[in-house]
C-alpha atoms as a PDB file:
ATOM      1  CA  UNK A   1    -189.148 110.276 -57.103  1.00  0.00           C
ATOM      2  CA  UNK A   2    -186.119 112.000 -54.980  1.00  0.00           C
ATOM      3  CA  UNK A   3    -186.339 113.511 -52.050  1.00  0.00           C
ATOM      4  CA  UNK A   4    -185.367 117.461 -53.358  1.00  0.00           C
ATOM      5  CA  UNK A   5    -186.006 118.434 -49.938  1.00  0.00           C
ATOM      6  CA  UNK A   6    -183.085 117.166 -48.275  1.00  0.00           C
ATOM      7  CA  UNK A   7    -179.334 117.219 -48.968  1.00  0.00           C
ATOM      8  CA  UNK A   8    -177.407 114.213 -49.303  1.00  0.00           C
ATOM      9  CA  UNK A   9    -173.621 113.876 -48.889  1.00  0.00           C
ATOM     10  CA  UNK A  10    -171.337 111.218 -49.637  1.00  0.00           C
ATOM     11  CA  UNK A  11    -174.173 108.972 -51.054  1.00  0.00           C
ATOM     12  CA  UNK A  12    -176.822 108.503 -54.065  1.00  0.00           C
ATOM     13  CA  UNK A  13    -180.124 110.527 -53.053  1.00  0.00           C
ATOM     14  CA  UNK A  14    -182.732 108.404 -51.255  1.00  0.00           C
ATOM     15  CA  UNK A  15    -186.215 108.383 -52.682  1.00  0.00           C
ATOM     16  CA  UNK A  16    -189.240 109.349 -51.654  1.00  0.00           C
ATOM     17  CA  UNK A  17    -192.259 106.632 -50.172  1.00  0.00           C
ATOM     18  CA  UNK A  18    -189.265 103.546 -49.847  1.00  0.00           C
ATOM     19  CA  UNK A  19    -188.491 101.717 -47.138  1.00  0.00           C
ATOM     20  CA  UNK A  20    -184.237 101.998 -47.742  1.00  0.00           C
ATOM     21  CA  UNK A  21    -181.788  99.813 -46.895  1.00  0.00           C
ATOM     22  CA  UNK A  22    -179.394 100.641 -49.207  1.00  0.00           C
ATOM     23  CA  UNK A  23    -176.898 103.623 -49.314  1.00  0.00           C
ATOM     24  CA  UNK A  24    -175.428 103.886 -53.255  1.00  0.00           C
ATOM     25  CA  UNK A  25    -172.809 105.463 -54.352  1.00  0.00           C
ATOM     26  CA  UNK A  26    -170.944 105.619 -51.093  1.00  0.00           C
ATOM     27  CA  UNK A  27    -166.901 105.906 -50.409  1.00  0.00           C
ATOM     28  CA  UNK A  28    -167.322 102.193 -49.361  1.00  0.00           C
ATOM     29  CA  UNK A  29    -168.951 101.398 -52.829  1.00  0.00           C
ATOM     30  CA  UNK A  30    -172.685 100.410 -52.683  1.00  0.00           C
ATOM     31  CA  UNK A  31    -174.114  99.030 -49.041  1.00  0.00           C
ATOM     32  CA  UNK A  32    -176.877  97.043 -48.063  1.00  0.00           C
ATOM     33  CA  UNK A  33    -177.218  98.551 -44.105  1.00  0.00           C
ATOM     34  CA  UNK A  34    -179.726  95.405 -43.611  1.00  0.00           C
ATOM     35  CA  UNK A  35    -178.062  92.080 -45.280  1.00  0.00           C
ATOM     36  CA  UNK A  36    -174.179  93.339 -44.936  1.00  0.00           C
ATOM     37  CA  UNK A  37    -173.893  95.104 -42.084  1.00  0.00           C
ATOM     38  CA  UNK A  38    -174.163  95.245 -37.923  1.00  0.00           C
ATOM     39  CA  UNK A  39    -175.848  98.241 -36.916  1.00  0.00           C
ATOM     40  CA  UNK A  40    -173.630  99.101 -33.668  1.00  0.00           C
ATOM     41  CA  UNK A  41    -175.737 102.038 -32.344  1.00  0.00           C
ATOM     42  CA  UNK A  42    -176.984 105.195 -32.459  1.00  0.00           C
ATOM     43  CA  UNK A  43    -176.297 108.888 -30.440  1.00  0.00           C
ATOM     44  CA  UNK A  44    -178.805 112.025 -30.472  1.00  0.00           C
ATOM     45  CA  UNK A  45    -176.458 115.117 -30.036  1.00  0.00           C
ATOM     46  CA  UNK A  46    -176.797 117.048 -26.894  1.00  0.00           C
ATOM     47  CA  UNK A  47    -178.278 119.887 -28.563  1.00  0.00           C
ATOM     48  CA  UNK A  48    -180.660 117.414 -30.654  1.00  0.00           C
ATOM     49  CA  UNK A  49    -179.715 118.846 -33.461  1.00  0.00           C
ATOM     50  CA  UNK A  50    -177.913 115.713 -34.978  1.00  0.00           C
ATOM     51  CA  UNK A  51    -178.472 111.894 -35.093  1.00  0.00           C
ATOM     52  CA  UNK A  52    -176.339 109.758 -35.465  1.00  0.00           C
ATOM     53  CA  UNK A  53    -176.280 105.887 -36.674  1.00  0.00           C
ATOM     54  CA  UNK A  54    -172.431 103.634 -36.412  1.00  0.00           C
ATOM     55  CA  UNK A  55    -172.725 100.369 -38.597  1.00  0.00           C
ATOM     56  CA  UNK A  56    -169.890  98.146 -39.611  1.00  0.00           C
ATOM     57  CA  UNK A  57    -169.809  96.269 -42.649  1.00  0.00           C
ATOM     58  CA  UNK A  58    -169.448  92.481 -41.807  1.00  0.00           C
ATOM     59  CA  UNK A  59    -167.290  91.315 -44.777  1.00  0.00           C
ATOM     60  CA  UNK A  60    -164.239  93.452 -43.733  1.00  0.00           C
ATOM     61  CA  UNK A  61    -165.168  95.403 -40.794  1.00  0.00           C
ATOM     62  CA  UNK A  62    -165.207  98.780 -42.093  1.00  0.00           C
ATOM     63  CA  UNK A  63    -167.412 101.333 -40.083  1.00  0.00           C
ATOM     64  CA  UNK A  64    -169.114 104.241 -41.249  1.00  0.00           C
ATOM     65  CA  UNK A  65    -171.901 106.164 -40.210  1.00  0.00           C
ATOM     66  CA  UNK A  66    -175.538 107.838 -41.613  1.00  0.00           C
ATOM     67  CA  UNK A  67    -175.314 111.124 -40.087  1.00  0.00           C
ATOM     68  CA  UNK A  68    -179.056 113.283 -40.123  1.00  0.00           C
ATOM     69  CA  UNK A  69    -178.372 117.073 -39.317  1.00  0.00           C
ATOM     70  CA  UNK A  70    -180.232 119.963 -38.899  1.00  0.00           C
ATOM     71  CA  UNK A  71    -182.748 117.452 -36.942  1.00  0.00           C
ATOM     72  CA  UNK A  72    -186.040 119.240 -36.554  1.00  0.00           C
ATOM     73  CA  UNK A  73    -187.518 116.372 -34.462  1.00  0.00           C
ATOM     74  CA  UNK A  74    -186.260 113.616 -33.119  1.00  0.00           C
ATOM     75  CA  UNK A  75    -188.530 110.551 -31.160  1.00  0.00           C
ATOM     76  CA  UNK A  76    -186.201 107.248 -30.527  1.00  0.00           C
ATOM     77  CA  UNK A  77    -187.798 104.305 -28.480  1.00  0.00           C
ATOM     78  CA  UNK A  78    -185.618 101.331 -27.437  1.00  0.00           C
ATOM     79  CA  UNK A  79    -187.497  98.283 -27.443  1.00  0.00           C
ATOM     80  CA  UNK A  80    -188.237  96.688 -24.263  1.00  0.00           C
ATOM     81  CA  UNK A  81    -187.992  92.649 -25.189  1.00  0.00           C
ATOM     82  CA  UNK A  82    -185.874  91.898 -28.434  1.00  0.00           C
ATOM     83  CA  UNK A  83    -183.878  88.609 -29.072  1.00  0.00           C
ATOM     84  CA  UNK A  84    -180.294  89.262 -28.163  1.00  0.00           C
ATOM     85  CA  UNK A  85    -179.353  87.480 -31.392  1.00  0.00           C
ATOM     86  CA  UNK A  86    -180.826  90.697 -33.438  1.00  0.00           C
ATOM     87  CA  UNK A  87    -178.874  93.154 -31.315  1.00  0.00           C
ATOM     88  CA  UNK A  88    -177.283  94.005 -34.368  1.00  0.00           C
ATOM     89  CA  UNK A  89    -179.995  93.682 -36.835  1.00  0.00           C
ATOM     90  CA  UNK A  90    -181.070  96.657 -38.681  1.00  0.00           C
ATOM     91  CA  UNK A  91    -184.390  96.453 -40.401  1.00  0.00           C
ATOM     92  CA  UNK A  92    -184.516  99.688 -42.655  1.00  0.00           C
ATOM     93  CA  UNK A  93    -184.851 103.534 -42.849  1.00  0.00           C
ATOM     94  CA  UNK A  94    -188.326 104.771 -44.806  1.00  0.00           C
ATOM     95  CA  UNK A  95    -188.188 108.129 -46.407  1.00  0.00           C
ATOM     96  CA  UNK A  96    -191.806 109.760 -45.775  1.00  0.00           C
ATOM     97  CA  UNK A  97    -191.263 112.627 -47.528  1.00  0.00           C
ATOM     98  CA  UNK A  98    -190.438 116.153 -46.566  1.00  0.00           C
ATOM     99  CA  UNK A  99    -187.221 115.372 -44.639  1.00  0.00           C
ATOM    100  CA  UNK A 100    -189.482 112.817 -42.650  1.00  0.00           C
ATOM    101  CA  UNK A 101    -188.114 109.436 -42.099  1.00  0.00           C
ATOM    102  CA  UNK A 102    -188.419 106.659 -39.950  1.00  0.00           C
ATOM    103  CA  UNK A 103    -186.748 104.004 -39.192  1.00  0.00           C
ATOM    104  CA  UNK A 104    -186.108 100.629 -37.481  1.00  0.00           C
ATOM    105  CA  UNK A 105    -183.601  98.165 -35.555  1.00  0.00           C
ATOM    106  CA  UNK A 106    -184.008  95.455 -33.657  1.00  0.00           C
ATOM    107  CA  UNK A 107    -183.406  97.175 -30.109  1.00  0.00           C
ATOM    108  CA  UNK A 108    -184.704 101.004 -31.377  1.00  0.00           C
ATOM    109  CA  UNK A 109    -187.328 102.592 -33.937  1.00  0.00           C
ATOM    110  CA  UNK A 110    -187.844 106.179 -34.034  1.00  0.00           C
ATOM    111  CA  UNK A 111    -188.957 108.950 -36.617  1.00  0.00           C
ATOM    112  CA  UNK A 112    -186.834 112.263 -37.556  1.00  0.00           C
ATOM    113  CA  UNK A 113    -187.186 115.138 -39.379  1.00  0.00           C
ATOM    114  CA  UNK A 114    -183.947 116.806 -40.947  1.00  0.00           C
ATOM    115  CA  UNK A 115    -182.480 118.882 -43.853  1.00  0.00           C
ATOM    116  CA  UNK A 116    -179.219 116.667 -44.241  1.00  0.00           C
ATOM    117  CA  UNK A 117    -178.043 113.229 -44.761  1.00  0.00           C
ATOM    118  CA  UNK A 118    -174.493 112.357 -44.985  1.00  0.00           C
ATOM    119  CA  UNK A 119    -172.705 109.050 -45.281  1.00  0.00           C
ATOM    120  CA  UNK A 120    -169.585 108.998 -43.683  1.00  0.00           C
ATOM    121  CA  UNK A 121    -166.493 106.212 -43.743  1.00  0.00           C
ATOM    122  CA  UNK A 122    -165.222 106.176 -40.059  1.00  0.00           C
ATOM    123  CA  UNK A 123    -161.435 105.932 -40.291  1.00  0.00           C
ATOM    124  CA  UNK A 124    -159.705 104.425 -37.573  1.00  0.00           C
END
Protein backbone atom coordinates (compact mmCIF):
# COMPACT_ATOMS: atom_id res chain seq x y z
CA UNK A 1 0.00 0.00 0.00
CA UNK A 2 1.45 3.69 -0.98
CA UNK A 3 0.85 6.55 0.57
CA UNK A 4 -1.34 8.46 -2.57
CA UNK A 5 -1.78 11.16 -0.21
CA UNK A 6 1.49 12.65 -0.20
CA UNK A 7 4.02 13.65 -2.87
CA UNK A 8 7.35 12.31 -2.95
CA UNK A 9 10.38 13.85 -4.70
CA UNK A 10 13.65 12.57 -5.43
CA UNK A 11 12.83 9.12 -3.84
CA UNK A 12 10.65 5.75 -4.23
CA UNK A 13 7.12 6.41 -2.47
CA UNK A 14 7.00 5.33 1.19
CA UNK A 15 4.23 3.00 2.20
CA UNK A 16 1.61 3.13 4.26
CA UNK A 17 1.53 1.31 8.18
CA UNK A 18 5.80 0.78 7.98
CA UNK A 19 8.10 1.81 10.20
CA UNK A 20 10.86 3.21 7.21
CA UNK A 21 14.25 3.39 7.31
CA UNK A 22 14.97 3.24 3.96
CA UNK A 23 14.76 5.97 1.19
CA UNK A 24 14.88 3.99 -2.53
CA UNK A 25 15.51 5.22 -5.47
CA UNK A 26 17.38 8.27 -4.32
CA UNK A 27 20.23 10.48 -6.29
CA UNK A 28 22.61 8.75 -3.76
CA UNK A 29 21.29 5.25 -4.92
CA UNK A 30 19.29 3.30 -2.25
CA UNK A 31 19.88 4.40 1.71
CA UNK A 32 19.40 2.78 4.82
CA UNK A 33 18.92 6.29 7.16
CA UNK A 34 19.30 3.72 10.27
CA UNK A 35 22.39 1.17 9.54
CA UNK A 36 24.42 3.68 7.01
CA UNK A 37 24.00 6.83 8.11
CA UNK A 38 24.52 9.67 11.12
CA UNK A 39 21.50 11.56 11.54
CA UNK A 40 23.16 15.18 12.18
CA UNK A 41 19.94 17.08 13.09
CA UNK A 42 16.92 18.47 12.40
CA UNK A 43 15.34 22.40 11.87
CA UNK A 44 11.44 23.34 11.98
CA UNK A 45 11.16 26.46 9.63
CA UNK A 46 10.23 29.67 11.22
CA UNK A 47 6.95 29.71 9.71
CA UNK A 48 6.48 25.83 10.66
CA UNK A 49 5.66 25.15 7.54
CA UNK A 50 8.75 22.87 6.75
CA UNK A 51 10.87 20.22 8.60
CA UNK A 52 13.76 19.47 8.01
CA UNK A 53 16.15 16.28 8.75
CA UNK A 54 20.47 16.55 7.66
CA UNK A 55 22.01 12.92 7.67
CA UNK A 56 25.34 11.95 6.26
CA UNK A 57 26.06 8.74 4.87
CA UNK A 58 29.00 7.12 6.84
CA UNK A 59 30.76 5.20 4.00
CA UNK A 60 31.74 8.41 2.08
CA UNK A 61 30.34 11.27 3.86
CA UNK A 62 27.81 12.45 1.55
CA UNK A 63 24.91 14.55 3.16
CA UNK A 64 21.52 14.89 2.10
CA UNK A 65 18.43 15.71 3.63
CA UNK A 66 14.43 14.38 4.04
CA UNK A 67 12.70 17.54 3.60
CA UNK A 68 8.55 17.40 4.83
CA UNK A 69 6.68 20.55 3.41
CA UNK A 70 3.50 21.91 3.56
CA UNK A 71 3.73 20.73 7.43
CA UNK A 72 0.25 20.83 8.85
CA UNK A 73 1.50 19.93 12.38
CA UNK A 74 4.50 19.63 13.75
CA UNK A 75 5.28 18.21 17.72
CA UNK A 76 9.28 17.51 18.21
CA UNK A 77 10.49 16.48 21.80
CA UNK A 78 14.24 16.20 22.52
CA UNK A 79 14.92 13.60 24.88
CA UNK A 80 16.06 14.51 28.20
CA UNK A 81 18.75 11.48 29.11
CA UNK A 82 20.15 9.60 25.93
CA UNK A 83 23.65 7.91 25.71
CA UNK A 84 25.97 10.32 24.01
CA UNK A 85 27.21 7.37 21.95
CA UNK A 86 23.61 7.38 20.01
CA UNK A 87 23.80 11.10 19.35
CA UNK A 88 23.78 10.15 15.93
CA UNK A 89 21.57 7.21 15.90
CA UNK A 90 18.45 7.36 13.98
CA UNK A 91 15.87 4.77 14.77
CA UNK A 92 13.18 5.17 11.91
CA UNK A 93 10.34 7.28 10.35
CA UNK A 94 6.64 5.36 10.46
CA UNK A 95 4.19 6.39 7.85
CA UNK A 96 0.62 6.43 9.69
CA UNK A 97 -1.24 7.21 6.95
CA UNK A 98 -2.80 10.36 5.66
CA UNK A 99 0.41 12.44 5.49
CA UNK A 100 0.86 11.36 9.26
CA UNK A 101 4.21 10.18 10.28
CA UNK A 102 6.25 9.82 13.13
CA UNK A 103 9.37 9.35 13.81
CA UNK A 104 12.41 8.69 16.06
CA UNK A 105 16.23 9.46 16.99
CA UNK A 106 18.11 8.93 19.70
CA UNK A 107 18.09 12.66 21.12
CA UNK A 108 14.36 13.65 19.37
CA UNK A 109 10.91 11.86 18.42
CA UNK A 110 8.13 13.81 17.14
CA UNK A 111 4.99 13.32 14.81
CA UNK A 112 4.13 15.53 11.54
CA UNK A 113 1.61 15.92 9.26
CA UNK A 114 2.52 17.12 5.59
CA UNK A 115 1.64 16.97 1.83
CA UNK A 116 5.39 16.60 0.61
CA UNK A 117 8.42 14.57 1.01
CA UNK A 118 11.52 15.25 -0.82
CA UNK A 119 14.95 13.70 -0.67
CA UNK A 120 17.54 15.97 -1.33
CA UNK A 121 21.61 15.40 -1.98
CA UNK A 122 23.27 18.40 -0.12
CA UNK A 123 26.11 19.55 -2.36
CA UNK A 124 28.89 21.15 -0.82
Amino acid sequence: MTNSEVTFHGMRPWGVESEIIYCEQTALGDLDVHNAADFLGVTVSSEEDSITFLFERTEDHRRFVIRFNEVRSVEVEEAEDYDPDDEKLFYAFDSLGSGLFEFEAAKISGKLEAAEVSFEEVKN
